[in-house]
C-alpha atoms as a PDB file:
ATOM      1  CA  UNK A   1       0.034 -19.284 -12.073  1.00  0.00           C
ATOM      2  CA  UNK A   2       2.074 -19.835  -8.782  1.00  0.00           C
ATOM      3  CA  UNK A   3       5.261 -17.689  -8.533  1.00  0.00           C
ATOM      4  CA  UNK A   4       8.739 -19.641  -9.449  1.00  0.00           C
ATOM      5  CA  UNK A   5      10.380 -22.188  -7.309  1.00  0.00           C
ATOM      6  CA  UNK A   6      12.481 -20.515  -4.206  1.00  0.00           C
ATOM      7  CA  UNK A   7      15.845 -21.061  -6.079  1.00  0.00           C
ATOM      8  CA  UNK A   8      14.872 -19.094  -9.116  1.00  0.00           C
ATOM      9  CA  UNK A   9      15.293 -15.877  -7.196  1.00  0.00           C
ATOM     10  CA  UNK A  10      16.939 -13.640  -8.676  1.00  0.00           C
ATOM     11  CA  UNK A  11      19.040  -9.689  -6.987  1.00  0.00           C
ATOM     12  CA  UNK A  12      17.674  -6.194  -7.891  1.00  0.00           C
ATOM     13  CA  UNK A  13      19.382  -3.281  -7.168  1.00  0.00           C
ATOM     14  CA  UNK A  14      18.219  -0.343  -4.592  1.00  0.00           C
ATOM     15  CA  UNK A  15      16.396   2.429  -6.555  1.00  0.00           C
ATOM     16  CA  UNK A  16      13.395   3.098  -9.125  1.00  0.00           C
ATOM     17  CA  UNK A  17      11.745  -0.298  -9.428  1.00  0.00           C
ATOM     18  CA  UNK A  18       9.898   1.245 -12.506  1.00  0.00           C
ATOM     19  CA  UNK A  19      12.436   2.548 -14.687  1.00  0.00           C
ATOM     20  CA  UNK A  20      12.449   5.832 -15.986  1.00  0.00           C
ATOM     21  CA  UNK A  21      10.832   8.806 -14.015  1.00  0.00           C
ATOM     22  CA  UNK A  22       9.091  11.147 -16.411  1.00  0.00           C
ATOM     23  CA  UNK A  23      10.483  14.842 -15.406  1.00  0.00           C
ATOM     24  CA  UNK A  24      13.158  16.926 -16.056  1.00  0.00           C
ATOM     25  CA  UNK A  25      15.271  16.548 -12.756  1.00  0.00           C
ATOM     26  CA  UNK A  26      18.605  15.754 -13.369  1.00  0.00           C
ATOM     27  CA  UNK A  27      21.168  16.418 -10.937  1.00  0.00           C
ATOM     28  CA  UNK A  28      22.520  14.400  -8.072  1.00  0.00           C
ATOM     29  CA  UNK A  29      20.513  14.953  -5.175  1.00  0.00           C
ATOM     30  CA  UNK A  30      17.556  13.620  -3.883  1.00  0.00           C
ATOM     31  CA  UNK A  31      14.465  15.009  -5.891  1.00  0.00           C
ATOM     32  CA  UNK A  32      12.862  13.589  -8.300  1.00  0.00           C
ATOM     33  CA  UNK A  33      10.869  14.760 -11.499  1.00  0.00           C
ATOM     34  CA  UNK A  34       9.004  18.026 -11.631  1.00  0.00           C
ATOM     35  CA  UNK A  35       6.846  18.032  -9.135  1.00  0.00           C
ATOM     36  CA  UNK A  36       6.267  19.877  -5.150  1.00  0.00           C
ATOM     37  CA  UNK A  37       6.069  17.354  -2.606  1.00  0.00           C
ATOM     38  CA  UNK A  38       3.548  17.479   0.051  1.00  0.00           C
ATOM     39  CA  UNK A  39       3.915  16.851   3.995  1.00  0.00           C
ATOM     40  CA  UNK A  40       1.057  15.625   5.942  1.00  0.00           C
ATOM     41  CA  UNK A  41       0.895  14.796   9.338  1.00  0.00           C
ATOM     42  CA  UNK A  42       5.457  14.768   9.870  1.00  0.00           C
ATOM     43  CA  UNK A  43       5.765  12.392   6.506  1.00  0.00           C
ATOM     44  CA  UNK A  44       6.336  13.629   3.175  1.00  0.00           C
ATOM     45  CA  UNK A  45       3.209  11.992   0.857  1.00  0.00           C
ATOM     46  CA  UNK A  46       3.797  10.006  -2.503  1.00  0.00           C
ATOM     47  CA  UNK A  47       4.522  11.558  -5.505  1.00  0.00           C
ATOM     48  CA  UNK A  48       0.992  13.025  -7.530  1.00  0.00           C
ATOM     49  CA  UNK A  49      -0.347  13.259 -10.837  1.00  0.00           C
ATOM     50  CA  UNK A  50      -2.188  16.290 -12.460  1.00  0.00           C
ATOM     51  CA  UNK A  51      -3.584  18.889  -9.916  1.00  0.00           C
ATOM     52  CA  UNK A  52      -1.804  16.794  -6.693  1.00  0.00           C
ATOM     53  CA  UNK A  53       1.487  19.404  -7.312  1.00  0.00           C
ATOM     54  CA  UNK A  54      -1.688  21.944  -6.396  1.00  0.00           C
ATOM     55  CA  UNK A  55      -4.000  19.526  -4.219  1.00  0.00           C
ATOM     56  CA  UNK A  56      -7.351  20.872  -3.673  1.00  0.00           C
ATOM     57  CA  UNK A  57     -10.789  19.378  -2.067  1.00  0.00           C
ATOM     58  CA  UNK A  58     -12.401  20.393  -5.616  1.00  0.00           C
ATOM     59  CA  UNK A  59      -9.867  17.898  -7.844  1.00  0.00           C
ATOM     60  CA  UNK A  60      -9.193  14.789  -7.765  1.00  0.00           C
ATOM     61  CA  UNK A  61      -6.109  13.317  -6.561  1.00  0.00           C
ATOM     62  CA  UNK A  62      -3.584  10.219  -7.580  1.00  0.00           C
ATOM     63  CA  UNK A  63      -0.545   9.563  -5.917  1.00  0.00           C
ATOM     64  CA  UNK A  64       2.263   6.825  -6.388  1.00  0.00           C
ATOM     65  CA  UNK A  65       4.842   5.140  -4.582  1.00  0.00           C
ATOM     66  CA  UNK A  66       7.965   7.885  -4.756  1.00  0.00           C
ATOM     67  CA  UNK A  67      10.775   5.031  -5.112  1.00  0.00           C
ATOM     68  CA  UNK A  68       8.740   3.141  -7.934  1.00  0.00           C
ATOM     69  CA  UNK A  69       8.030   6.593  -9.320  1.00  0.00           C
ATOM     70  CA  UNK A  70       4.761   4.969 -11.930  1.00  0.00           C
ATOM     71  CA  UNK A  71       1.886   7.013 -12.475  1.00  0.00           C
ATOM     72  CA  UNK A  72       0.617   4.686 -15.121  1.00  0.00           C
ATOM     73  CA  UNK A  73      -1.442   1.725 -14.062  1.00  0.00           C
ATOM     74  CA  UNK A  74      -4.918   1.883 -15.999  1.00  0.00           C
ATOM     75  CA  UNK A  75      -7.644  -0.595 -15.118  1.00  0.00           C
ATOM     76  CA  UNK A  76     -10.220  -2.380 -18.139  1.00  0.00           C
ATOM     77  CA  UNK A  77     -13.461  -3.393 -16.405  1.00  0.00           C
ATOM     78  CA  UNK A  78     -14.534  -4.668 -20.053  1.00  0.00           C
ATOM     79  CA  UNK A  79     -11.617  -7.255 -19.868  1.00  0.00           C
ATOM     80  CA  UNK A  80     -11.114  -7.113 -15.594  1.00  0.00           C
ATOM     81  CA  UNK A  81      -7.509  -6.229 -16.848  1.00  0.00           C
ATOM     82  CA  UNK A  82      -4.502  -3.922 -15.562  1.00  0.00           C
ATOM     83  CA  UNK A  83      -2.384  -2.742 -17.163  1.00  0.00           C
ATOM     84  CA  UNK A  84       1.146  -1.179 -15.128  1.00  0.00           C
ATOM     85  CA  UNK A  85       4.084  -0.099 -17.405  1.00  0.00           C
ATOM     86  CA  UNK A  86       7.871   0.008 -16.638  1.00  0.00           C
ATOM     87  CA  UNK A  87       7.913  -3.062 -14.820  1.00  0.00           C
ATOM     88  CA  UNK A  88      11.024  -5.323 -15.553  1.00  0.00           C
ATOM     89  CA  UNK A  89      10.350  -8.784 -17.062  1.00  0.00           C
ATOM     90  CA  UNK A  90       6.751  -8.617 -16.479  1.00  0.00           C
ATOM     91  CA  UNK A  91       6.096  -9.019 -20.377  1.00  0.00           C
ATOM     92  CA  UNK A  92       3.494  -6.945 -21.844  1.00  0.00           C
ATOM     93  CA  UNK A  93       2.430  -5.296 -18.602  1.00  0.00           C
ATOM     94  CA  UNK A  94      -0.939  -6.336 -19.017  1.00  0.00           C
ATOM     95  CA  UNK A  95      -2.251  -8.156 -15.710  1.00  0.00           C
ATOM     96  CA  UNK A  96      -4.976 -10.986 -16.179  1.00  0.00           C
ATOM     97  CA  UNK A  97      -6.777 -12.233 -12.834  1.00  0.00           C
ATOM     98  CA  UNK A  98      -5.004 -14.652 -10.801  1.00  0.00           C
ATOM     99  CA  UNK A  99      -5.933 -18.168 -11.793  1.00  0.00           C
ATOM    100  CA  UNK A 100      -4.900 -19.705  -8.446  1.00  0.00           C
ATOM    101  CA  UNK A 101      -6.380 -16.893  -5.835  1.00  0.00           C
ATOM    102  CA  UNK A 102      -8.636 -14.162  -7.891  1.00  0.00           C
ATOM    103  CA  UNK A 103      -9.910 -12.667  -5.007  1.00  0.00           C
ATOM    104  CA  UNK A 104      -8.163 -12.043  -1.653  1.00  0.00           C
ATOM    105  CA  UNK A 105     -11.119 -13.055   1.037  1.00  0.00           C
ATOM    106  CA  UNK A 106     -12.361 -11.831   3.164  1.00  0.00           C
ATOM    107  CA  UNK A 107     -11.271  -8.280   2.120  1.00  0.00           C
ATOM    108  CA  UNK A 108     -13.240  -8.462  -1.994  1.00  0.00           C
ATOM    109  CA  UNK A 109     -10.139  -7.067  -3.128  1.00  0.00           C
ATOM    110  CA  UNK A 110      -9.007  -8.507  -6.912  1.00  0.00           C
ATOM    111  CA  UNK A 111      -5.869  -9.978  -7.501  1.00  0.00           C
ATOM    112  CA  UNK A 112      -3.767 -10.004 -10.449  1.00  0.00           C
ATOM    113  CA  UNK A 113      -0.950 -11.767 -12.078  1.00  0.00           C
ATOM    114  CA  UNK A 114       1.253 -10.513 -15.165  1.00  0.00           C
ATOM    115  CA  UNK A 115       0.375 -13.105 -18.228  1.00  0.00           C
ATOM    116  CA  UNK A 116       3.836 -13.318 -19.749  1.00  0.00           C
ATOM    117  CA  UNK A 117       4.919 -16.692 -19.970  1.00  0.00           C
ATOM    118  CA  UNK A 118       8.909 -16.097 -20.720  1.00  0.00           C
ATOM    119  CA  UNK A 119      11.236 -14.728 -19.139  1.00  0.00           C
ATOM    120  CA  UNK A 120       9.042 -14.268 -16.450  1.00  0.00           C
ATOM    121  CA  UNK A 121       9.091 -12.787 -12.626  1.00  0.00           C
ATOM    122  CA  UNK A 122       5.724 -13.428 -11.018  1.00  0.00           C
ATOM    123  CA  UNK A 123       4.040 -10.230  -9.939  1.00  0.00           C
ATOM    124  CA  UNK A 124       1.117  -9.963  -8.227  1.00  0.00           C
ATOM    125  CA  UNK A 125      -0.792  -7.298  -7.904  1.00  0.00           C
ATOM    126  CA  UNK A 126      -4.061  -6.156  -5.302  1.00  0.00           C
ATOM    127  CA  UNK A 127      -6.489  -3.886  -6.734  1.00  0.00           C
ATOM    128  CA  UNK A 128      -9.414  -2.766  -4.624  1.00  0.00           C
ATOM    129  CA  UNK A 129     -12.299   0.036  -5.694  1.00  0.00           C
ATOM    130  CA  UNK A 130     -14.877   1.959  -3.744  1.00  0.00           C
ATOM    131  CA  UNK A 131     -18.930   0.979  -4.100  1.00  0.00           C
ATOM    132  CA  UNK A 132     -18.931   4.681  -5.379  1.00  0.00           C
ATOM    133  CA  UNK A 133     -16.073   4.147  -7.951  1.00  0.00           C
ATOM    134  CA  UNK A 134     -14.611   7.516  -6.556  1.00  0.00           C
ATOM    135  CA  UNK A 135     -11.666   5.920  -5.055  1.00  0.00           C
ATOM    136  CA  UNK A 136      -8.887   3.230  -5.948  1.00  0.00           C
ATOM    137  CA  UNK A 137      -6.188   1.484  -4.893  1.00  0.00           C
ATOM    138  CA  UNK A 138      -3.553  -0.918  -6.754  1.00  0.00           C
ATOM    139  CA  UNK A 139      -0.366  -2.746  -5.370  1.00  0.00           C
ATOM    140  CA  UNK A 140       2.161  -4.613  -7.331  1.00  0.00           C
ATOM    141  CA  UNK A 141       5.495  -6.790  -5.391  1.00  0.00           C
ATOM    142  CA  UNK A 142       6.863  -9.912  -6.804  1.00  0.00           C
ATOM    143  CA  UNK A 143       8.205 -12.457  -4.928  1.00  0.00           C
ATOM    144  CA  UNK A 144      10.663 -13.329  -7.158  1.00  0.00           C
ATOM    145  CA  UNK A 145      14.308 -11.735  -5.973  1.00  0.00           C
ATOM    146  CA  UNK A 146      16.337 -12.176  -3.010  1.00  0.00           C
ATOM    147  CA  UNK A 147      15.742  -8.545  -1.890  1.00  0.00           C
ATOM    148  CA  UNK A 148      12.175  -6.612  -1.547  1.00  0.00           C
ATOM    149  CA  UNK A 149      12.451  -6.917  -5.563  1.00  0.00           C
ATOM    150  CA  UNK A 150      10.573  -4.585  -8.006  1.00  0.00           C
ATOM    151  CA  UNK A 151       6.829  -3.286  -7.713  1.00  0.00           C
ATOM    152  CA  UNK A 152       4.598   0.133  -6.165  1.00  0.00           C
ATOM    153  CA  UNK A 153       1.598   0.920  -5.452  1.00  0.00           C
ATOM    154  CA  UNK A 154      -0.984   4.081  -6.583  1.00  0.00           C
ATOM    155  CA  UNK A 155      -4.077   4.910  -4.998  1.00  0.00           C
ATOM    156  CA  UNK A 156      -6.573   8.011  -6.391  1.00  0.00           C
ATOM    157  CA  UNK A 157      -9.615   9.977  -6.011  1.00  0.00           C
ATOM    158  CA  UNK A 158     -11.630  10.921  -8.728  1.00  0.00           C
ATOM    159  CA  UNK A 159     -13.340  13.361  -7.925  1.00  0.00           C
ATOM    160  CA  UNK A 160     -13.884  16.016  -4.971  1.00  0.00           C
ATOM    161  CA  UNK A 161     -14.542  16.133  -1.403  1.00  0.00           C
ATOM    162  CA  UNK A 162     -16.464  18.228   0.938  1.00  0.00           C
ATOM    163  CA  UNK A 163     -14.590  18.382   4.661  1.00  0.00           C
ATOM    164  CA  UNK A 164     -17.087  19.038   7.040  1.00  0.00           C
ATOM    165  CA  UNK A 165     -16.214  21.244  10.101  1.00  0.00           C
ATOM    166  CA  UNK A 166     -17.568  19.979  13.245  1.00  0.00           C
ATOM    167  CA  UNK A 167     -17.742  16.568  14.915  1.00  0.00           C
ATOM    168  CA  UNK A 168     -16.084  13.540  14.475  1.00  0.00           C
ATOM    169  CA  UNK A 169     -16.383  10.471  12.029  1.00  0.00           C
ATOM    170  CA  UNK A 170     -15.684   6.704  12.166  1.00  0.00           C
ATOM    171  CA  UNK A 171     -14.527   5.051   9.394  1.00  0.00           C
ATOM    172  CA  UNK A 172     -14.246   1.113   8.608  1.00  0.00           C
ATOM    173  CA  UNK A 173     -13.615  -1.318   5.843  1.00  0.00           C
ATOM    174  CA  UNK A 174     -11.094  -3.922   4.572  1.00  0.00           C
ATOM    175  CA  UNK A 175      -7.227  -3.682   4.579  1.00  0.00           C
ATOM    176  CA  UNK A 176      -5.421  -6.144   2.183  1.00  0.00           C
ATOM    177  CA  UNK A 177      -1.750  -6.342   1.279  1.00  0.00           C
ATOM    178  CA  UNK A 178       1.564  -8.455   0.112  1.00  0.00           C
ATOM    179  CA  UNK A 179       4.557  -9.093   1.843  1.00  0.00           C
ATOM    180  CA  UNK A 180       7.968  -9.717   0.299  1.00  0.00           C
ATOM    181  CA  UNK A 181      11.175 -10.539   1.888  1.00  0.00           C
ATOM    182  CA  UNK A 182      14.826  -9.071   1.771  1.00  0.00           C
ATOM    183  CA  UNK A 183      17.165 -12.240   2.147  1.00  0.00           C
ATOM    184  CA  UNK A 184      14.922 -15.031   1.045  1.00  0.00           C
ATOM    185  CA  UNK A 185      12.434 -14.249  -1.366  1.00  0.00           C
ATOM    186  CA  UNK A 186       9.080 -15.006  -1.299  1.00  0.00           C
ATOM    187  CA  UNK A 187       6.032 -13.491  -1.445  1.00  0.00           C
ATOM    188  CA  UNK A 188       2.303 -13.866   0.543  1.00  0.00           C
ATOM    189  CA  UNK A 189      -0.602 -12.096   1.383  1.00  0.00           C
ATOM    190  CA  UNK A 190      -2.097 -10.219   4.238  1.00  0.00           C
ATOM    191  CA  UNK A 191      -5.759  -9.011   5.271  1.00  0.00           C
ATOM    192  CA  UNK A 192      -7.060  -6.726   8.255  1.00  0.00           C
ATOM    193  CA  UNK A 193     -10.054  -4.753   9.338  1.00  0.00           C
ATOM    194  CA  UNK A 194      -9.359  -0.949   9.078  1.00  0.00           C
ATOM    195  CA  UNK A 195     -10.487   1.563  11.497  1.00  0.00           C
ATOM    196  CA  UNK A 196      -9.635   5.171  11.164  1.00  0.00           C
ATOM    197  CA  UNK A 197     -11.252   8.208  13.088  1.00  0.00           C
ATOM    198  CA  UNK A 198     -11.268  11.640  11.710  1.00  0.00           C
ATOM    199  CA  UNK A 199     -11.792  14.723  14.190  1.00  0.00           C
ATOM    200  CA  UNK A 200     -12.952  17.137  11.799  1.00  0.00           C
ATOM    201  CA  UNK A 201     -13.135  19.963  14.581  1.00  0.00           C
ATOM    202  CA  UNK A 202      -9.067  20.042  14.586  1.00  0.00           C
ATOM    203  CA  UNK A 203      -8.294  19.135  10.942  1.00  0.00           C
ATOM    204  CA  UNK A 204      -6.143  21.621  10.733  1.00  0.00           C
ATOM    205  CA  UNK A 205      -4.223  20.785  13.464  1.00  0.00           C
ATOM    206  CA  UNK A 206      -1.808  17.703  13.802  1.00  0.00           C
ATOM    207  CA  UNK A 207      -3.946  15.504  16.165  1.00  0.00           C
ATOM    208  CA  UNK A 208      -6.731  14.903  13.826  1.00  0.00           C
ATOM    209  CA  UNK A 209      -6.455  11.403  12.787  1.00  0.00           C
ATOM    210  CA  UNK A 210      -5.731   7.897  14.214  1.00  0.00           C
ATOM    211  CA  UNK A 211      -6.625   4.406  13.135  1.00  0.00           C
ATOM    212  CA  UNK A 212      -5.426   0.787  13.691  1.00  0.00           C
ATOM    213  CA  UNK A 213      -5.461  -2.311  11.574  1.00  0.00           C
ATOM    214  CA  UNK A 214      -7.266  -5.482  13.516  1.00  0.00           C
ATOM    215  CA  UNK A 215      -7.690  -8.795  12.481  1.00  0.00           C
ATOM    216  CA  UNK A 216      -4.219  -9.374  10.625  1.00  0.00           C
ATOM    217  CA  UNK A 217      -3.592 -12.621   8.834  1.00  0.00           C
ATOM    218  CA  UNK A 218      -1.054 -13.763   6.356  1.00  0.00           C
ATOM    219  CA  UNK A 219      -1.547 -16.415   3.853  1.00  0.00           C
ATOM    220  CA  UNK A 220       0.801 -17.848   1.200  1.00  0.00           C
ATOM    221  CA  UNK A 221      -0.211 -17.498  -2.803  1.00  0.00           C
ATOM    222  CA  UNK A 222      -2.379 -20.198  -2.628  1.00  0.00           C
ATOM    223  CA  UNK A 223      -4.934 -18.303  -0.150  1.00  0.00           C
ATOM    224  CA  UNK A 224      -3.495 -20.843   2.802  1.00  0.00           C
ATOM    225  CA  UNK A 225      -3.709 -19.152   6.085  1.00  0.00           C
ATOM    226  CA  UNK A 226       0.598 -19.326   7.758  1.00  0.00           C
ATOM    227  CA  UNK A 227      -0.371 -17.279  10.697  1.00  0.00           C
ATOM    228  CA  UNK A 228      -1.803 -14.090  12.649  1.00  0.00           C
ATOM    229  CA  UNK A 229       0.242 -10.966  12.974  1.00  0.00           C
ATOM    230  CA  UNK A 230       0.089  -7.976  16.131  1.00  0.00           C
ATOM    231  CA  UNK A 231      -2.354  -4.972  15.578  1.00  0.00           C
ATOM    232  CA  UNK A 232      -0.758  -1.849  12.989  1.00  0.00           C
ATOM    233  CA  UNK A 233      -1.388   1.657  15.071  1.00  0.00           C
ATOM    234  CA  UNK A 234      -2.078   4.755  12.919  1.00  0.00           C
ATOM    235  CA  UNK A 235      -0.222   6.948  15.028  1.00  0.00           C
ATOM    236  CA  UNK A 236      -2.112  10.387  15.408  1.00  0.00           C
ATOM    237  CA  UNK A 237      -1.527  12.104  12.413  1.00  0.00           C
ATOM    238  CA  UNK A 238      -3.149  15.306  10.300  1.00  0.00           C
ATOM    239  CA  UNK A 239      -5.265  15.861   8.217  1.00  0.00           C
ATOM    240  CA  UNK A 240      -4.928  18.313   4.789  1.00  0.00           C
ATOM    241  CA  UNK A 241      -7.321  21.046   3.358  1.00  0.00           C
ATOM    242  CA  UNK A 242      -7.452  19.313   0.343  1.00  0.00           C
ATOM    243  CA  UNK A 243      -8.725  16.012   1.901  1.00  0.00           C
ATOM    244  CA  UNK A 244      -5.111  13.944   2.386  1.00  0.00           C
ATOM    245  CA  UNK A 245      -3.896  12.243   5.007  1.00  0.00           C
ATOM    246  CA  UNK A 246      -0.612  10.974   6.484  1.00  0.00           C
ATOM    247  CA  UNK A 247       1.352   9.895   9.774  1.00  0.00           C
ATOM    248  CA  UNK A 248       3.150   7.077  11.216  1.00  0.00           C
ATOM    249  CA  UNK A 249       2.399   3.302  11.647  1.00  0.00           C
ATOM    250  CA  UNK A 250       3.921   0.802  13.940  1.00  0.00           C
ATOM    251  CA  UNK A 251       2.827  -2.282  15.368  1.00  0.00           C
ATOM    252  CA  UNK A 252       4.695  -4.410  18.752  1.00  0.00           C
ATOM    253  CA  UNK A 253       5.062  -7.662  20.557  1.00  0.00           C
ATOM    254  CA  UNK A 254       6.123  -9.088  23.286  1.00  0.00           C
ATOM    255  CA  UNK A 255       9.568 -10.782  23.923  1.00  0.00           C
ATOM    256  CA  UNK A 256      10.445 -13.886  25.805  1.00  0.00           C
ATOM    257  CA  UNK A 257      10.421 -12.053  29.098  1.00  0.00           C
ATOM    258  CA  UNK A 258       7.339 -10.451  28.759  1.00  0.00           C
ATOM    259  CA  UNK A 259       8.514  -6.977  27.243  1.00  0.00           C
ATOM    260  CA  UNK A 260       7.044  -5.160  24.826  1.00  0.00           C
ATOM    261  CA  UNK A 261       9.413  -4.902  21.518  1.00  0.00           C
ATOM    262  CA  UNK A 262       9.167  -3.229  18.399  1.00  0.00           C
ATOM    263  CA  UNK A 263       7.699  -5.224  15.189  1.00  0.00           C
ATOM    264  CA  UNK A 264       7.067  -3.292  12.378  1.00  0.00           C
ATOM    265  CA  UNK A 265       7.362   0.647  11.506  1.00  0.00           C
ATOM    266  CA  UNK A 266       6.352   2.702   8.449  1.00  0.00           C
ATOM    267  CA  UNK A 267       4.245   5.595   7.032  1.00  0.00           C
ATOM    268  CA  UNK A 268       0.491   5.026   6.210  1.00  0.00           C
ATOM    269  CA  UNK A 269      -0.851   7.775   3.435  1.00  0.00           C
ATOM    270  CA  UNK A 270      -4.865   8.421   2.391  1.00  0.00           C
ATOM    271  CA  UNK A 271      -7.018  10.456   0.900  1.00  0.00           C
ATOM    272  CA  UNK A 272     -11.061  11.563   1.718  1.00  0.00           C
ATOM    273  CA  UNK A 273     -13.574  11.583  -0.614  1.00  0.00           C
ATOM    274  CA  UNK A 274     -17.327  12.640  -1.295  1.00  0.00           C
ATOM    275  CA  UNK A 275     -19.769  14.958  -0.520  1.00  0.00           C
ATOM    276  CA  UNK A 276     -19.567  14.569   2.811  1.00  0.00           C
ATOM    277  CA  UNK A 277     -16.890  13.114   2.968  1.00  0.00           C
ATOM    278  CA  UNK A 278     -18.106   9.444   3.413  1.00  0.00           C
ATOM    279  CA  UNK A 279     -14.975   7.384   2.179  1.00  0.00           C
ATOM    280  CA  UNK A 280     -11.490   7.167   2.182  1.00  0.00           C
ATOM    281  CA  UNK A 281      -8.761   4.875   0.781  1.00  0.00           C
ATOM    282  CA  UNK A 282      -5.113   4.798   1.673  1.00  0.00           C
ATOM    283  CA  UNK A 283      -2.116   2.912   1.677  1.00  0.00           C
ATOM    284  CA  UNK A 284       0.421   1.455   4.666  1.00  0.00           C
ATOM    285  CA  UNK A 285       4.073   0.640   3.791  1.00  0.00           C
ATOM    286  CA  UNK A 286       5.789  -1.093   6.709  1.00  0.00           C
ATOM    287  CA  UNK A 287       9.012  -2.911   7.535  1.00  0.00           C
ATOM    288  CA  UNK A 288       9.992  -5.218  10.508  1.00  0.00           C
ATOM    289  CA  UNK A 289      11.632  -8.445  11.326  1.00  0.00           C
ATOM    290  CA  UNK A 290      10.028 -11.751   9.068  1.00  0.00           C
ATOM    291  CA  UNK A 291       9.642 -13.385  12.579  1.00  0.00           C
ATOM    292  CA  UNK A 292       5.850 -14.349  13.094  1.00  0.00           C
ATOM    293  CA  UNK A 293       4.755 -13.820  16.616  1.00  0.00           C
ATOM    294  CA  UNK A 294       2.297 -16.270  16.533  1.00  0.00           C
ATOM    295  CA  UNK A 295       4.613 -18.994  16.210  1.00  0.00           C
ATOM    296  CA  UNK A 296       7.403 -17.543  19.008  1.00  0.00           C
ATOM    297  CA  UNK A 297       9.596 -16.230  16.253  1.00  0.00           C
ATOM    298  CA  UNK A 298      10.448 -12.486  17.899  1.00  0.00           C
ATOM    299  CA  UNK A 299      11.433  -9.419  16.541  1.00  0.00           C
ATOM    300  CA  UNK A 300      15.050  -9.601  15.519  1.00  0.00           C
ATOM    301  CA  UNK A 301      15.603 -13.098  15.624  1.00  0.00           C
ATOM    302  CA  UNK A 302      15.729 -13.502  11.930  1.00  0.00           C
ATOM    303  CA  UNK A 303      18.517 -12.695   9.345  1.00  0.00           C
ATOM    304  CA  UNK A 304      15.783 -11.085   6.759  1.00  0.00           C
ATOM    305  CA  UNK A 305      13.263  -8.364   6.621  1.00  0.00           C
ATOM    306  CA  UNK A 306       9.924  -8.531   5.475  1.00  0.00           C
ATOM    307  CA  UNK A 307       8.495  -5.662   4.001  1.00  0.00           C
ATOM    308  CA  UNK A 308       4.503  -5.067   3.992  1.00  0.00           C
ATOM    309  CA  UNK A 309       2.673  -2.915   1.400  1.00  0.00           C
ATOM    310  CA  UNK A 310      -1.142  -2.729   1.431  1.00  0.00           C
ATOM    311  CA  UNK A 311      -4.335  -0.785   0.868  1.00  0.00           C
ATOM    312  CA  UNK A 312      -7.691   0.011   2.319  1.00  0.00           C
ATOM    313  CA  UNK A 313     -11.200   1.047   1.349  1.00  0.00           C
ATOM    314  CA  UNK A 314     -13.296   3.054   4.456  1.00  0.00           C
ATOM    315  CA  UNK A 315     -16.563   4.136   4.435  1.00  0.00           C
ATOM    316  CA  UNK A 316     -18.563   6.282   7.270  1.00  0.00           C
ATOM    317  CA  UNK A 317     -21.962   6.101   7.371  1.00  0.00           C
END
């Protein structure tokens, strides 16, 4: 199913995109729920489930997008279903695979569409799983309001993860995402090659991790490629006892006269897993002008913003 003509698009409001947080929170300031929150490398890391208010190296660990504030997205390899509650107009909240684009190549990660057929908003949502089945990623946007519209994103470890204590690892694998738009509405993919290296020596201190996604392409719903987009930079961030992972992202190009301008910015968030620990998935949130440099369309020279959600699966050998 292909997401509704441009001018059904409809306005959402600022806020939780899920509806009701569970917790007992209250009052009128910023917190949310029960829960501690957790800072990583200078950014403060999703909101967890279960033993991430206490993360340690010998739990597991699920965390979800703070403003969408869902913990409940369960996946059915008997049916290849998902199922994500709290999402407005998305019918029964049970996600079939795509019928137009089921897989997003070249990255093997699934896609999935919401099956209601009524007073519907066309979500799609990226779900991508380790070879081990230890960790997980999903990511829900629609494209389907004139603002960045409803949707989140959860990613998890299952099980534990042994940090070794000397040298330095490598790790690479697939980056896929969705972009929607603030102004216009819309929605498309994206796909990258991840890189991320760990120094394990120092993971207790803040320059322990940096990374950069390569290769990035956008393509509309249909799995068309629209255009190439400038390099995402992990900026050096830390590394947790307990395995997790955060910092900043950014990513630049160049003006008409030759000078290098910011293009996107955001926060990228991960966690290790394995005995060693031999893979890693995470998730980068970032927001810049819709302007594609490929096609001379600079930072700032638009009247929207396009906002970029995605996830990644690394392995080290």
């Amino acid at each position: 199913m292909t997401a509704l003509a441009a001018v059904f698009v409809f306005t959402a409001c600022d806020g939780n995109p899920f509806g009701v947080i569970t917790g007992t929170g209250t009052g009128s300031g910023t917190g949310t729920g029960t829960g501690t929150t957790t800072t990583v490398g200078g950014v403060t890391l999703p909101q967890g489930t279960g033993s991430t208010d206490t993360p340690s190296a010998a739990a597991g660990i699920t965390r979800y997008e703070t403003s969408g504030s869902t913990e409940d997205v369960t996946y059915d390899a008997t049916a290849d279903t998902i199922t994500i509650d709290n999402l407005p107009f998305d019918g029964t909240g049970v996600f079939d695979r795509d019928d137009v684009l089921p897989t997003l190549i070249p990255t093997g990660f699934e896609i999935y569409e919401n099956n209601n057929l009524t007073e519907r908003r066309a979500y799609k949502a990226i779900r991508g799983e380790s070879a081990s089945g230890e960790t997980s990623f999903t990511v829900v946007r629609t494209g389907d309001y004139l603002g960045f519209g409803f949707g989140g994103f959860v990613y998890s470890r299952s099980g534990s993860v042994v940090l070794p204590t000397t040298g330095q690892a490598t790790y690479t694998g697939a980056y896929g995402g969705t972009r929607v738009f603030d102004g216009i509405g819309g929605q498309q993919y994206t796909t990258g090659v991840a890189t991320i290296e760990v120094d394990f020596e120092d993971f207790d201190a803040t320059d322990a991790v940096e990374g950069f996604i390569t290769s990035r392409a956008y393509y509309d719903l249909s799995g068309t490629l629209l255009g190439t987009l400038p390099t995402l930079i992990l900026a050096t961030g830390s590394i947790s006892t307990s395995g997790e992972i955060g910092g900043s992202v950014s990513s630049s190009t160049l003006d008409g006269s030759g000078n290098v301008v910011a293009f996107e910015s955001g926060e990228y968030y991960a966690v290790l897993s394995g005995d060693p620990a031999d893979e890693m998935v995470g998730i980068i949130i970032v927001t810049g002008s819709d302007g594609d440099p490929a096609n001379g369309l600079l930072a700032g020279t638009d009247t929207s913003t396009v906002q970029e959600t995605g996830g990644f699966i690394v392995t080290s050998p």
